[in-house]
C-alpha atoms as a PDB file:
ATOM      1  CA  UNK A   1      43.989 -43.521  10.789  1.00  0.00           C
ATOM      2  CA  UNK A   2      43.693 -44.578  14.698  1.00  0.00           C
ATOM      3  CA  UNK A   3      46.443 -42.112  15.198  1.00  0.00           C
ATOM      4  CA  UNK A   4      44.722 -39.383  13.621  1.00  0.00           C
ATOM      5  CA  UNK A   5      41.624 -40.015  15.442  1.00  0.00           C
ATOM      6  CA  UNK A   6      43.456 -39.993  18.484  1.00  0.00           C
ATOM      7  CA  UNK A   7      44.881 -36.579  17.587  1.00  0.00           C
ATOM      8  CA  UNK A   8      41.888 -34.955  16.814  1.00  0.00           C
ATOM      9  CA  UNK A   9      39.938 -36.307  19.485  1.00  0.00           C
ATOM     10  CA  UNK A  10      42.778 -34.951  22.168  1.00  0.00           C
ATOM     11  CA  UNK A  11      42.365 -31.298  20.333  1.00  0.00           C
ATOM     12  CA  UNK A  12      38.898 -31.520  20.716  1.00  0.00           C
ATOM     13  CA  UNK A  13      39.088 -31.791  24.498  1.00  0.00           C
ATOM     14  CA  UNK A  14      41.024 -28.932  24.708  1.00  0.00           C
ATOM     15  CA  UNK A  15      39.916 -26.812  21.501  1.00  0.00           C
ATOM     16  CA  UNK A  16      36.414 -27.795  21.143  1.00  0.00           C
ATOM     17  CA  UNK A  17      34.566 -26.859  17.788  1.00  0.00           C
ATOM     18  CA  UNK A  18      31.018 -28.016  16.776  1.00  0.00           C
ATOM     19  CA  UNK A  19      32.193 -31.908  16.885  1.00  0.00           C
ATOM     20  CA  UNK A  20      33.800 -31.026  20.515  1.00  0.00           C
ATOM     21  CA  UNK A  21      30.504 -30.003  21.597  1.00  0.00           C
ATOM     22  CA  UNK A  22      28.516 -33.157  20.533  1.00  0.00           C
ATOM     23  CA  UNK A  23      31.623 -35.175  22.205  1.00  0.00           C
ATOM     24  CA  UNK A  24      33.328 -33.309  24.736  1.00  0.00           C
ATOM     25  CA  UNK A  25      31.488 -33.545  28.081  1.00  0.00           C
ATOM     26  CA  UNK A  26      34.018 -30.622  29.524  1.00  0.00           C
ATOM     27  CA  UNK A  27      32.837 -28.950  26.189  1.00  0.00           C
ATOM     28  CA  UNK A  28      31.888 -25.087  28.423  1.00  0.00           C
ATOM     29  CA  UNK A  29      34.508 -25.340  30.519  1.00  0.00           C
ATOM     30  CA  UNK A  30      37.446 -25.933  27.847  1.00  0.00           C
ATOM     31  CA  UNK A  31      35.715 -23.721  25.623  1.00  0.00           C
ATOM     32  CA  UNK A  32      35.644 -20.660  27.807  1.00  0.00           C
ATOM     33  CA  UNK A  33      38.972 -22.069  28.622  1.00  0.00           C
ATOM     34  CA  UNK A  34      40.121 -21.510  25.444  1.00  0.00           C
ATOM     35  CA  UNK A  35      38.496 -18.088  24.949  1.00  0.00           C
ATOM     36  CA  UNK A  36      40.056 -16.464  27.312  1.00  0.00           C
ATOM     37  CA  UNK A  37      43.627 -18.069  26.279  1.00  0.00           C
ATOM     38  CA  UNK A  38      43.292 -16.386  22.660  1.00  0.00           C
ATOM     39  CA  UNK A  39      41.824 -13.250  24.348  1.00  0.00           C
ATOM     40  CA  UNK A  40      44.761 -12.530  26.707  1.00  0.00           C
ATOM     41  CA  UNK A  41      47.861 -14.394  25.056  1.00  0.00           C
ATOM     42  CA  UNK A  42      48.819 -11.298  23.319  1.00  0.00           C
ATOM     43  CA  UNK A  43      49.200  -9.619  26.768  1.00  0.00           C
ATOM     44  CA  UNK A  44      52.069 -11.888  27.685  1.00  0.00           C
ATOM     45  CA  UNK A  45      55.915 -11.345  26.146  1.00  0.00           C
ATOM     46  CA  UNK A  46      59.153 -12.599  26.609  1.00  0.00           C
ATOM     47  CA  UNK A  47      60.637 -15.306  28.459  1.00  0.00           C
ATOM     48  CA  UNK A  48      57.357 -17.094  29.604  1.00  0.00           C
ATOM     49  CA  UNK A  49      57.025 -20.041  32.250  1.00  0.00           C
ATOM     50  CA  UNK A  50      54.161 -22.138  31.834  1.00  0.00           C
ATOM     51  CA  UNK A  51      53.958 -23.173  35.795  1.00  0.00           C
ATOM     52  CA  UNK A  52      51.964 -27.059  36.290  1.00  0.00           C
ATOM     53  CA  UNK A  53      52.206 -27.284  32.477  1.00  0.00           C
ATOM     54  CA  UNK A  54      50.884 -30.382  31.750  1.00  0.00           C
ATOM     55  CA  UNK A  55      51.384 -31.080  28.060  1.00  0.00           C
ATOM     56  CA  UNK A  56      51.060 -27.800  27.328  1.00  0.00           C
ATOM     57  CA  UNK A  57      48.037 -27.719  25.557  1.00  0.00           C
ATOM     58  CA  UNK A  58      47.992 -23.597  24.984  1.00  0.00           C
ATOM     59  CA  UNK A  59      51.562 -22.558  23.792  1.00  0.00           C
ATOM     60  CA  UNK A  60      50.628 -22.686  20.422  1.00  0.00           C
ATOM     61  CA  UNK A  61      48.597 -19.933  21.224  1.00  0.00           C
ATOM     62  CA  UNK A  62      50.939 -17.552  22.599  1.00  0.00           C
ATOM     63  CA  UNK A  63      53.701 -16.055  20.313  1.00  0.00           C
ATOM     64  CA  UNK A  64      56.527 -15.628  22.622  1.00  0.00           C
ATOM     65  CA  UNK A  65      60.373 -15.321  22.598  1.00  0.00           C
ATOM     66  CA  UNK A  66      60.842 -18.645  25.258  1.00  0.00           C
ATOM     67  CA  UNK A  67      57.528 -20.943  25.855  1.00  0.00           C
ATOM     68  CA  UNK A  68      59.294 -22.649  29.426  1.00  0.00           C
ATOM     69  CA  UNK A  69      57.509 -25.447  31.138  1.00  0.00           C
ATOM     70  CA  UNK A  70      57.439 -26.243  35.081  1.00  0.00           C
ATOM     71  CA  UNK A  71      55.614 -29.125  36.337  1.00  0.00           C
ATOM     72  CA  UNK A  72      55.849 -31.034  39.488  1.00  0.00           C
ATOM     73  CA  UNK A  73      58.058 -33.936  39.921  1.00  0.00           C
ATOM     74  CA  UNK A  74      55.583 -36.702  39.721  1.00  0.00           C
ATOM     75  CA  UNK A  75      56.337 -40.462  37.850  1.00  0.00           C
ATOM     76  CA  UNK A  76      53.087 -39.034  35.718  1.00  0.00           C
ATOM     77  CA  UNK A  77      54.828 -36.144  34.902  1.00  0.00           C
ATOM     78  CA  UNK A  78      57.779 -37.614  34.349  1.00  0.00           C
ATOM     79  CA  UNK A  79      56.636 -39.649  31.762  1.00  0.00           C
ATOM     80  CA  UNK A  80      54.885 -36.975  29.600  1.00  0.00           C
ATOM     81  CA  UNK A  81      58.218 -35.827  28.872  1.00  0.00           C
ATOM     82  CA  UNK A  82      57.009 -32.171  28.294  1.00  0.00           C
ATOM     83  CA  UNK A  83      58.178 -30.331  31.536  1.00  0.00           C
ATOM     84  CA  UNK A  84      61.210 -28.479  30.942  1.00  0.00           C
ATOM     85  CA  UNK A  85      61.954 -28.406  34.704  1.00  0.00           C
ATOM     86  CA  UNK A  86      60.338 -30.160  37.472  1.00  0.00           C
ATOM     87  CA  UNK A  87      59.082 -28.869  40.988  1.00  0.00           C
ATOM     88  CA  UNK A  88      59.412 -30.069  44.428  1.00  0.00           C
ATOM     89  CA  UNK A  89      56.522 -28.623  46.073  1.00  0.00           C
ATOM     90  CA  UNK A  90      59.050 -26.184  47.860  1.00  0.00           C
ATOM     91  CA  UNK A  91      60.783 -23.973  45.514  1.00  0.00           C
ATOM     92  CA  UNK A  92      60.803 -23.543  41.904  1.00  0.00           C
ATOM     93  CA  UNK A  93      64.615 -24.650  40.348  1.00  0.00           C
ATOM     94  CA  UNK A  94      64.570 -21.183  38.578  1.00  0.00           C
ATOM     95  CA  UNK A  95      66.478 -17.803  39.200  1.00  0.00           C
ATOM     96  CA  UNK A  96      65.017 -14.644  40.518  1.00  0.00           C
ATOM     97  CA  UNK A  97      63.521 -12.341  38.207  1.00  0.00           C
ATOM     98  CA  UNK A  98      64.043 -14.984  35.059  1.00  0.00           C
ATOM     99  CA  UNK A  99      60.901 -14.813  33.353  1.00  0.00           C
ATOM    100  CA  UNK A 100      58.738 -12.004  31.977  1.00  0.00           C
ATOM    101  CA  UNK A 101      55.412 -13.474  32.002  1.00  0.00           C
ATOM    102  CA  UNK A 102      53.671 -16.401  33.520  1.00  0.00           C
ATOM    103  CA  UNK A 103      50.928 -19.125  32.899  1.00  0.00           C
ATOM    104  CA  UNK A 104      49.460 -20.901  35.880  1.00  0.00           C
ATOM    105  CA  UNK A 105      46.081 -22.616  34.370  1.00  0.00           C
ATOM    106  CA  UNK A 106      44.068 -24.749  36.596  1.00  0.00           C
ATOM    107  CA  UNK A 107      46.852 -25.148  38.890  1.00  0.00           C
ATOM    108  CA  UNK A 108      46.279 -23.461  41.749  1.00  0.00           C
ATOM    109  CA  UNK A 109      43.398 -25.395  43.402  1.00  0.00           C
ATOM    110  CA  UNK A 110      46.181 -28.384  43.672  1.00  0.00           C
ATOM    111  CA  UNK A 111      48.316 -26.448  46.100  1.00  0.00           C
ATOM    112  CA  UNK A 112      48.076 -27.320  49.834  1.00  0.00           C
ATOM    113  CA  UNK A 113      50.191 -23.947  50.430  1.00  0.00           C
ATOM    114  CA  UNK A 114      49.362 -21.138  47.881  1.00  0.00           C
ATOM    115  CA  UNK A 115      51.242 -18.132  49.596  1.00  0.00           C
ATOM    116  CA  UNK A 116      54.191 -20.086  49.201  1.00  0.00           C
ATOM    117  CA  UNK A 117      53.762 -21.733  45.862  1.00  0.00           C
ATOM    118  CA  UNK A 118      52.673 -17.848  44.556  1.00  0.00           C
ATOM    119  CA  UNK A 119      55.886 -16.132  46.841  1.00  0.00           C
ATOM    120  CA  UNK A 120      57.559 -18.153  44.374  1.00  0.00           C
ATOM    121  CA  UNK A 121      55.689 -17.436  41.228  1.00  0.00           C
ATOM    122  CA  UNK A 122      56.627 -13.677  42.335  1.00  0.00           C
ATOM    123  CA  UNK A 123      60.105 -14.314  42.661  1.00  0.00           C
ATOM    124  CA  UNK A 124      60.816 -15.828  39.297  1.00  0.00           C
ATOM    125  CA  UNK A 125      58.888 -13.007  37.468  1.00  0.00           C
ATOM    126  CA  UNK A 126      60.813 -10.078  36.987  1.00  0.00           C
ATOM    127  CA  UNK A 127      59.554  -6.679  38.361  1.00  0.00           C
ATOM    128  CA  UNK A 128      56.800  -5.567  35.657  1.00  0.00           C
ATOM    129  CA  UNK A 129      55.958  -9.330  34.325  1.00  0.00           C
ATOM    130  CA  UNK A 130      52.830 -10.500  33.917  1.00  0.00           C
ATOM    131  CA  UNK A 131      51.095 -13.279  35.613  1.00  0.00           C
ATOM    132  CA  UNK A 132      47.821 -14.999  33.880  1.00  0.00           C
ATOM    133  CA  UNK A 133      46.045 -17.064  36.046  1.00  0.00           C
ATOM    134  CA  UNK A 134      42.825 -19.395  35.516  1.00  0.00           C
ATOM    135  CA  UNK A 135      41.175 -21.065  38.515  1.00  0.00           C
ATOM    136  CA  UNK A 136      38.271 -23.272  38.644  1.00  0.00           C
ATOM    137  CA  UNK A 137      35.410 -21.732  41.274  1.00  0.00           C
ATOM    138  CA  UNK A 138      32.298 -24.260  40.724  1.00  0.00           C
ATOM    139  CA  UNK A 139      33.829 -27.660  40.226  1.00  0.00           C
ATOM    140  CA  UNK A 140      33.505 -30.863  41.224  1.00  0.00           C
ATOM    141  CA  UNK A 141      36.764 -32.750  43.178  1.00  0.00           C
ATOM    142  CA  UNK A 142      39.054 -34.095  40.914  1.00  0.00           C
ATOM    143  CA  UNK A 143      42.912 -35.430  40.921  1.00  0.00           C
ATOM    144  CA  UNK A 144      42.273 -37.016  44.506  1.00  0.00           C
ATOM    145  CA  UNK A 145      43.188 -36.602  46.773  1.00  0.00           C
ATOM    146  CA  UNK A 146      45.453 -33.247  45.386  1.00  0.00           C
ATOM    147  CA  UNK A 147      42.416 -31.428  44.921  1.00  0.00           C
ATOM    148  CA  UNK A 148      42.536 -28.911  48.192  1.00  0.00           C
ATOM    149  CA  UNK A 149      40.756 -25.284  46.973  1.00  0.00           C
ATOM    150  CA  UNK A 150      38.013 -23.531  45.184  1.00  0.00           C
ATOM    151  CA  UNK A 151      38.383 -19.750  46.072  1.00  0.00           C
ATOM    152  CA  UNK A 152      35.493 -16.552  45.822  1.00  0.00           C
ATOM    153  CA  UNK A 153      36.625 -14.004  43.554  1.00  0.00           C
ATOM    154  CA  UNK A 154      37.491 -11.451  46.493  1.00  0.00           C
ATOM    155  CA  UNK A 155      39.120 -14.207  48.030  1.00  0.00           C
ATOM    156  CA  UNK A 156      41.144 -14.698  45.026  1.00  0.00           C
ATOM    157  CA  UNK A 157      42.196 -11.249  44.377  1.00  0.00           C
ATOM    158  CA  UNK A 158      42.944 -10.880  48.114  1.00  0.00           C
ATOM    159  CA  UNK A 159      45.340 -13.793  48.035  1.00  0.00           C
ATOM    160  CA  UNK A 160      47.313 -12.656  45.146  1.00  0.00           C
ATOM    161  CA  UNK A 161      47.396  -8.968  46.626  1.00  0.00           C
ATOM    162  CA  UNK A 162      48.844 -10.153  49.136  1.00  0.00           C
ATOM    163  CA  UNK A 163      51.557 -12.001  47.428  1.00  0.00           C
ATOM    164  CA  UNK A 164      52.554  -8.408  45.806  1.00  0.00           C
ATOM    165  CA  UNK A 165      50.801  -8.992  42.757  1.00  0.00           C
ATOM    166  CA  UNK A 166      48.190  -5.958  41.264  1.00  0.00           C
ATOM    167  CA  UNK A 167      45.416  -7.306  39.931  1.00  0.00           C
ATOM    168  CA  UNK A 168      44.971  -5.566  35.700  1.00  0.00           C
ATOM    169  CA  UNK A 169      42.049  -8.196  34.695  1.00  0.00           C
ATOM    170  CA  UNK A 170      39.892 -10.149  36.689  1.00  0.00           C
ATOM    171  CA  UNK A 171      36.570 -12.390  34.606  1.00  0.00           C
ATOM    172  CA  UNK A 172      34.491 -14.570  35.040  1.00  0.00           C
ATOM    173  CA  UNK A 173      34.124 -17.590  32.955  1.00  0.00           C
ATOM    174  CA  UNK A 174      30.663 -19.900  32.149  1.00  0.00           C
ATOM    175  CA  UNK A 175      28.590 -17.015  34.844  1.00  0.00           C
ATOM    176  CA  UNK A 176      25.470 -18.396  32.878  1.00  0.00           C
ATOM    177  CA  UNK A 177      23.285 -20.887  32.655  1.00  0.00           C
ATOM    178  CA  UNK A 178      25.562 -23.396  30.702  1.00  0.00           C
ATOM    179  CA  UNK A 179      27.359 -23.942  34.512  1.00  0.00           C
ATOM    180  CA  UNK A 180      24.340 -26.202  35.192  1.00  0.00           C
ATOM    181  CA  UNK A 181      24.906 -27.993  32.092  1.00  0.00           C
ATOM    182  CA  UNK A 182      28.669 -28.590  32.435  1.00  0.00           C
ATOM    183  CA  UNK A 183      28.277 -29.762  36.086  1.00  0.00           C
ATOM    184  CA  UNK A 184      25.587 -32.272  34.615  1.00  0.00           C
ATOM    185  CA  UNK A 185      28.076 -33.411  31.747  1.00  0.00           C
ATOM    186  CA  UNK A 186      30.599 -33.807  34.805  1.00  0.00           C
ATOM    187  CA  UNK A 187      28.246 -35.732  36.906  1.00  0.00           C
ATOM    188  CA  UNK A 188      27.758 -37.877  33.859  1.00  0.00           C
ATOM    189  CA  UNK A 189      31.132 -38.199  33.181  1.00  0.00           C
ATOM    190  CA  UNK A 190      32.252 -39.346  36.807  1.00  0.00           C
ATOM    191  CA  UNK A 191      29.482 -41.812  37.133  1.00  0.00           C
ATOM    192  CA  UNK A 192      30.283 -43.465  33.684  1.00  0.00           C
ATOM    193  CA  UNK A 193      33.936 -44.191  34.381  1.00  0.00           C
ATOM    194  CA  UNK A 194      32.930 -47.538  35.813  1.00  0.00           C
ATOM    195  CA  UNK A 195      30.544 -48.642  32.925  1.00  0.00           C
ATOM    196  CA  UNK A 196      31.356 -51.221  30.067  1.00  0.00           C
ATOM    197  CA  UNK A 197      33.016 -49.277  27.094  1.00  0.00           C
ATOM    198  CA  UNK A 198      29.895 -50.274  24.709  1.00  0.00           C
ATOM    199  CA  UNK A 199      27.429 -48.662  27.460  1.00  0.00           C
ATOM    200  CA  UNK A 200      29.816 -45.537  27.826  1.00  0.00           C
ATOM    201  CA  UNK A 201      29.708 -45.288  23.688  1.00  0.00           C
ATOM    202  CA  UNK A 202      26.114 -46.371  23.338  1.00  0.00           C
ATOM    203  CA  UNK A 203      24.492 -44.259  25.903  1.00  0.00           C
ATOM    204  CA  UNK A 204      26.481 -41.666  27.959  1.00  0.00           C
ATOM    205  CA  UNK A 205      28.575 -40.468  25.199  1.00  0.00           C
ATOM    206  CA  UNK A 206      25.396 -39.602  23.447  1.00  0.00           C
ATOM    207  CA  UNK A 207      23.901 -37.843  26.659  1.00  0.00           C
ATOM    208  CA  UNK A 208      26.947 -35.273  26.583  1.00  0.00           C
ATOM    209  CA  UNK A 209      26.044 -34.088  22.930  1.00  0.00           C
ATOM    210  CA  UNK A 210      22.307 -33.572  24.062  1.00  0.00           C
ATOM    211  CA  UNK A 211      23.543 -31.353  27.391  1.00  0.00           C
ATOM    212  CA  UNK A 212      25.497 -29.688  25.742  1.00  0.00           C
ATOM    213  CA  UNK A 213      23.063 -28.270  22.720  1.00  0.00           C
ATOM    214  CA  UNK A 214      20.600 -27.553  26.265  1.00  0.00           C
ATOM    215  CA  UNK A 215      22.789 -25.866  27.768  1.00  0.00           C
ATOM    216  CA  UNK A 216      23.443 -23.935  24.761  1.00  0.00           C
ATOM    217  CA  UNK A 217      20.103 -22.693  24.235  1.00  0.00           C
ATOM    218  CA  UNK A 218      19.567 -22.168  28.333  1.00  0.00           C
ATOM    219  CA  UNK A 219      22.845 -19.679  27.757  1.00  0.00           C
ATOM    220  CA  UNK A 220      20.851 -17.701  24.681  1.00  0.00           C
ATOM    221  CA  UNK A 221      17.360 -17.409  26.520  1.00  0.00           C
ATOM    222  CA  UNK A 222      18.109 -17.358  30.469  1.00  0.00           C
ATOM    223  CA  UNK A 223      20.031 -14.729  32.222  1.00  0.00           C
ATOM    224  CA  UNK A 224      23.231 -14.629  32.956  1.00  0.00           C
ATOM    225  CA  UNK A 225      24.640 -15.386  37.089  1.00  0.00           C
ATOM    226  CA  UNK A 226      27.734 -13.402  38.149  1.00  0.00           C
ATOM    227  CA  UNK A 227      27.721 -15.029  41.099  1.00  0.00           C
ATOM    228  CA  UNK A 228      27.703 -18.914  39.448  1.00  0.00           C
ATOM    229  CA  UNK A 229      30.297 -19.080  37.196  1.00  0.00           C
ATOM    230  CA  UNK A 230      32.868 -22.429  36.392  1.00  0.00           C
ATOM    231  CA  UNK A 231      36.480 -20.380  36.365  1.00  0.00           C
ATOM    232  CA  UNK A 232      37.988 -16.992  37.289  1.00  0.00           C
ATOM    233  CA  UNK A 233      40.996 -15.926  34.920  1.00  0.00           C
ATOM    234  CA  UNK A 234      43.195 -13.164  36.439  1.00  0.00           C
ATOM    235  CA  UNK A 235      45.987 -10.969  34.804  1.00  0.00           C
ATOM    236  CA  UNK A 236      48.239  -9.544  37.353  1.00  0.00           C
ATOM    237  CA  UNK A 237      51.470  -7.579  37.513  1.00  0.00           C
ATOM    238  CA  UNK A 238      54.486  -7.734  39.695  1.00  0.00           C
ATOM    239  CA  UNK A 239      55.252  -4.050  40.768  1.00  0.00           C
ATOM    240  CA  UNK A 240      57.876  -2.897  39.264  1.00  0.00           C
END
């Protein structure tokens, strides 16, 4: 039973439904998250590298020939044991022109140099591949101190244009009123992490749910921000 409710606690964090929301307190962000994962999945074929994969929470959602993971070469990520192959911080222990499409999500803020760390996301790819990208823009600093970036859409699509990647999709995710409700949840959050467990259960855990169903309605009856939005998610293409 414990392990069960461990499982479907972890998939609500990343796959919130109606319990996620009234327990998540990343509930917008992971949910627009996962949006746009089912929305552009489809768009990606082949050999695909999941790049800073974590425990790769999204391959189930892309149907692909070769789901490949890449993760930097950490004790931490060592000891998920779900990286495939492990990065350096210099160069990416893959071929040229290996993979057909790639999945950097919420990676890209952690890297001190991004022309390099995307030079190489160009040179695995092979010419025509695909390159879906997610990158938080309102957010608050997290993974200290490897938390270096938060980059303006132009900026964004300037960056990886200069890489030699052509922009196909670029969105905006949360460019509504729920960002002031997930940044509340995250100031929540961050402040409870030194509070007594029955505190934490008792009274913040209960103060997510309630942000959450506000910033719910505040999304239905205010109007919507482009320029205030949690995450960008970018498809590009390497030219062929």
């Amino acid at each position: 039973m414990k392990r069960y409710l461990k499982e479907f606690y972890n998939k609500q964090m990343f796959f919130p439904t109606g319990v996620g929301m009234l327990i998540n307190p990343f509930y917008f962000a992971r949910d627009n998250l996962h949006t746009a994962m089912k929305k552009f999945a489809p768009m990606l074929h082949g050999q695909l590298l999941d790049v800073g994969c974590g425990r790769k929470p999204y391959q189930p959602l892309f149907n692909v020939e070769c789901y490949v993971g890449l993760d930097i070469d950490n004790d931490i990520s060592r000891a998920r044991n779900q990286a495939d192959y492990f990065y350096d911080g210099k160069q990416f222990p893959l071929p040229d022109a290996s993979f057909d499409a790639l999945l950097c999500n919420q990676v890209l803020e952690h890297v001190f140099n991004p022309e390099i760390f995307l030079s190489e996301i160009v040179r695995v790819m092979k010419p025509g591949g695909r390159l879906l990208l997610t990158v938080p823009f309102v957010w608050d600093e997290h993974e200290q101190p490897y938390d270096y970036a938060r980059y303006t859409s132009f900026g964004l699509r300037a960056l990886l244009e200069h890489c030699g990647l052509k922009i196909v999709r670029q969105e905006k995710l949360g460019a509504d009123a729920s960002v002031l409700f997930q940044l509340a949840n995250a100031y929540f959050f961050k402040i409870s992490r030194g509070m007594s467990r029955p505190v934490r259960a008792l009274v913040v855990a209960p103060l997510f749910a309630v942000v959450n169903v506000g910033g719910i309605f505040a999304r239905w009856v205010l109007p919507s921000n482009p320029d205030l939005f949690l995450d960008h998610v970018i498809l590009a293409e390497k030219s062929l």
